[in-house]
Protein backbone atom coordinates (compact mmCIF):
# COMPACT_ATOMS: atom_id res chain seq x y z
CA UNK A 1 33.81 42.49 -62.95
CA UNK A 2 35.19 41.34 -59.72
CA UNK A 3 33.60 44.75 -58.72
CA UNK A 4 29.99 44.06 -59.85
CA UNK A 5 30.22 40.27 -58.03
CA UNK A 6 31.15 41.76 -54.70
CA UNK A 7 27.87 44.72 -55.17
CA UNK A 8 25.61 42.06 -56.14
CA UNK A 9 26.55 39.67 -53.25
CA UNK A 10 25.96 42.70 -50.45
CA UNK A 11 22.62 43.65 -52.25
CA UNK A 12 21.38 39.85 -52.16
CA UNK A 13 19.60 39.36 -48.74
CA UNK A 14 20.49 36.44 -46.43
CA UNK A 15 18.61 32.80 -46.38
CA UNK A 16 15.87 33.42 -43.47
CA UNK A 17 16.32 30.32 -41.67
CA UNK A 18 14.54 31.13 -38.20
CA UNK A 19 10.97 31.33 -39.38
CA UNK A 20 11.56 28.05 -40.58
CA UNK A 21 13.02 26.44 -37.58
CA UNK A 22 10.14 28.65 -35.83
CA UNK A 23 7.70 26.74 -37.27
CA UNK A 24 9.41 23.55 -36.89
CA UNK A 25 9.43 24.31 -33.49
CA UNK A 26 6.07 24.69 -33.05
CA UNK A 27 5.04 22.04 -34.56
CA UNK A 28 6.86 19.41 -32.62
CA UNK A 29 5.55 21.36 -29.53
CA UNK A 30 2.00 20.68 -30.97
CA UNK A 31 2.98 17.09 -31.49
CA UNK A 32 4.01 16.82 -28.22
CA UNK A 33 0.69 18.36 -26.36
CA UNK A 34 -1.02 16.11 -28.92
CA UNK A 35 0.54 12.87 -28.08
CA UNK A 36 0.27 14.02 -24.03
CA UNK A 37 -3.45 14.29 -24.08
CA UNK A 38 -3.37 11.19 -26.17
CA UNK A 39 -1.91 9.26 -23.45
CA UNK A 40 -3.76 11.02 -20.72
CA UNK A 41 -6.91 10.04 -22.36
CA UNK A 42 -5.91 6.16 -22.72
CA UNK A 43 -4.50 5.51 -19.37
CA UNK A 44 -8.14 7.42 -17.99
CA UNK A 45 -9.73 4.88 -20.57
CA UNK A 46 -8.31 2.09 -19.76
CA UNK A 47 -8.99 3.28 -15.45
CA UNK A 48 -12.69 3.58 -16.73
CA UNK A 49 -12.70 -0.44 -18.55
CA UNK A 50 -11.01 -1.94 -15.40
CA UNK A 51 -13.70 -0.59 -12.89
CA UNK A 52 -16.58 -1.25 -15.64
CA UNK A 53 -15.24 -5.13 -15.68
CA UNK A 54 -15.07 -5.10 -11.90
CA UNK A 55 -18.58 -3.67 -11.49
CA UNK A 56 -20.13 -6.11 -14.00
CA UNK A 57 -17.65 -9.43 -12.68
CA UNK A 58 -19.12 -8.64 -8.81
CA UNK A 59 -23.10 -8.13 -10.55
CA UNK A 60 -22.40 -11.22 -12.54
CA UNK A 61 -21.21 -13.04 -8.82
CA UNK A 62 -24.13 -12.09 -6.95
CA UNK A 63 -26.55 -13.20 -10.18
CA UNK A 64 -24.55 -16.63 -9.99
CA UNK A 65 -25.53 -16.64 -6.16
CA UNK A 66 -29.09 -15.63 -7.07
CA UNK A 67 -29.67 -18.52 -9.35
CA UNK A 68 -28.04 -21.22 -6.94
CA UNK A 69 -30.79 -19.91 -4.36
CA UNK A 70 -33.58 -20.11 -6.78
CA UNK A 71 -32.46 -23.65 -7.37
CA UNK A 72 -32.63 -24.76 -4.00
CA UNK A 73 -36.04 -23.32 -3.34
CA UNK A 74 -37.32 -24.94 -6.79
CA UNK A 75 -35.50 -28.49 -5.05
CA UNK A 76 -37.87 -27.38 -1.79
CA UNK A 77 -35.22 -26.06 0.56
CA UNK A 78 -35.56 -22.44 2.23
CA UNK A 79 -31.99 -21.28 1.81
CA UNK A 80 -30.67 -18.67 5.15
CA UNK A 81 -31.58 -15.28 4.34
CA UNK A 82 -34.95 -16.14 2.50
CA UNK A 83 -38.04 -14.75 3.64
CA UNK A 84 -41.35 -16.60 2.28
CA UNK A 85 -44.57 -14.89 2.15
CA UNK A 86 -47.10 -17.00 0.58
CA UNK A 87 -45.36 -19.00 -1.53
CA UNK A 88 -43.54 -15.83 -2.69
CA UNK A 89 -39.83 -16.16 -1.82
CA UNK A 90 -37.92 -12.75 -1.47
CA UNK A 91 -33.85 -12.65 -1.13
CA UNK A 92 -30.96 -9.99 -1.67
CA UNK A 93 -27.60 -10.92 -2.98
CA UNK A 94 -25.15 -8.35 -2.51
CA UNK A 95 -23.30 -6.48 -5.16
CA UNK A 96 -21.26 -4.14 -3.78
CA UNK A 97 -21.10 -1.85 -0.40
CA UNK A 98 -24.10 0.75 -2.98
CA UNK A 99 -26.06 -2.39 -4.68
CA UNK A 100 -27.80 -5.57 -3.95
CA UNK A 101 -29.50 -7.94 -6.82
CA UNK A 102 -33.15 -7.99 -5.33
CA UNK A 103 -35.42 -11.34 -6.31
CA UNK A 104 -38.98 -12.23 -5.17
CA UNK A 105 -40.08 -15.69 -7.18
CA UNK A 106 -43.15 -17.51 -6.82
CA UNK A 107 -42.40 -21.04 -6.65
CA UNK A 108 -44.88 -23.92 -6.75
CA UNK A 109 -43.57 -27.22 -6.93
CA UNK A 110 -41.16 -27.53 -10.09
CA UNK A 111 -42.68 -24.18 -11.44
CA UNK A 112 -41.30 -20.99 -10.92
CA UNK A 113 -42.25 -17.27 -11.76
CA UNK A 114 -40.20 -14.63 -11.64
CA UNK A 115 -41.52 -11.61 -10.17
CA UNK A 116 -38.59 -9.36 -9.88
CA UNK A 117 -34.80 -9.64 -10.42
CA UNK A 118 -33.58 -6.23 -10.40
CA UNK A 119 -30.06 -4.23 -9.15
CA UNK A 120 -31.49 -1.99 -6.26
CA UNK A 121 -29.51 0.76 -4.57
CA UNK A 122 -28.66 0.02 -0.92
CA UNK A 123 -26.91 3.52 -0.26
CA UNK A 124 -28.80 5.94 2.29
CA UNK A 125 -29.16 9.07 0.23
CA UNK A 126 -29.60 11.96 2.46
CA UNK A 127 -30.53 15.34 0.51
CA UNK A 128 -29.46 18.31 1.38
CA UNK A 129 -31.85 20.78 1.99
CA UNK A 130 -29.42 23.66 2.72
CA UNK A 131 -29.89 26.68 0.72
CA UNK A 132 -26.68 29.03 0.91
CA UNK A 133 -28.02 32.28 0.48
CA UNK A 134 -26.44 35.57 1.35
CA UNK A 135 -27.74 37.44 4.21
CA UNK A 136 -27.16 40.71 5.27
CA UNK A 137 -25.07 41.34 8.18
CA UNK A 138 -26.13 45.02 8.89
């Protein structure tokens, strides 16, 4: 009996335990990449809300600015840095180093128009007219 016990215990095959830790493996590698690009992706998130909130906070400023001049000219003072063309007033308040708010307003006494109020670029594009194409140096 003691004879058949020992047979039976060298014919059983051994618990396969490193597929399993394998694939354990693996998967807290996979966890890890995951929760890498997850971070990654927040911090460049959160880079992209704190420039979005300066960019609107410095529009908002030079709006602010652009009102306070419209309400001086409605009062009936020029402000510095307005030009007047027939009653049409034109100024630029400055958003940034690329943008300026641009407003021309028609004023006439207590009444105002607005003719335009609008975010203009002030950054000197130059194109580039270079073509890089091979040539032949026979």
């Amino acid at each position: 009996m003691m004879e058949e016990m020992r047979e039976k215990n060298e014919n059983s095959f051994p618990a396969i335990t490193g597929a399993s830790s394998l694939l354990v493996i693996f998967c807290v590698l996979c966890l890890t990449v995951f929760a890498l690009l997850s971070l990654s992706t927040v911090s460049a998130d959160h880079r992209i809300a704190e420039e979005n909130a300066k960019a609107l906070t410095a529009y908002y400023d030079a709006d602010c600015e652009a009102n306070k001049v419209l309400a001086e000219l409605r009062r009936g003072s020029v402000p510095e840095g307005v030009t007047s063309e027939g009653g049409v007033y034109e100024y630029v308040c400055t958003v940034s180093d690329t943008q300026a708010l641009k407003v021309r307003v028609r004023v006439e006494g207590t009444e105002y128009e607005v003719l335009q109020w609008q975010a203009v670029s002030t950054y000197d594009w130059e194109p580039d007219m270079d073509i890089p194409v091979w040539q032949d140096q026979e």
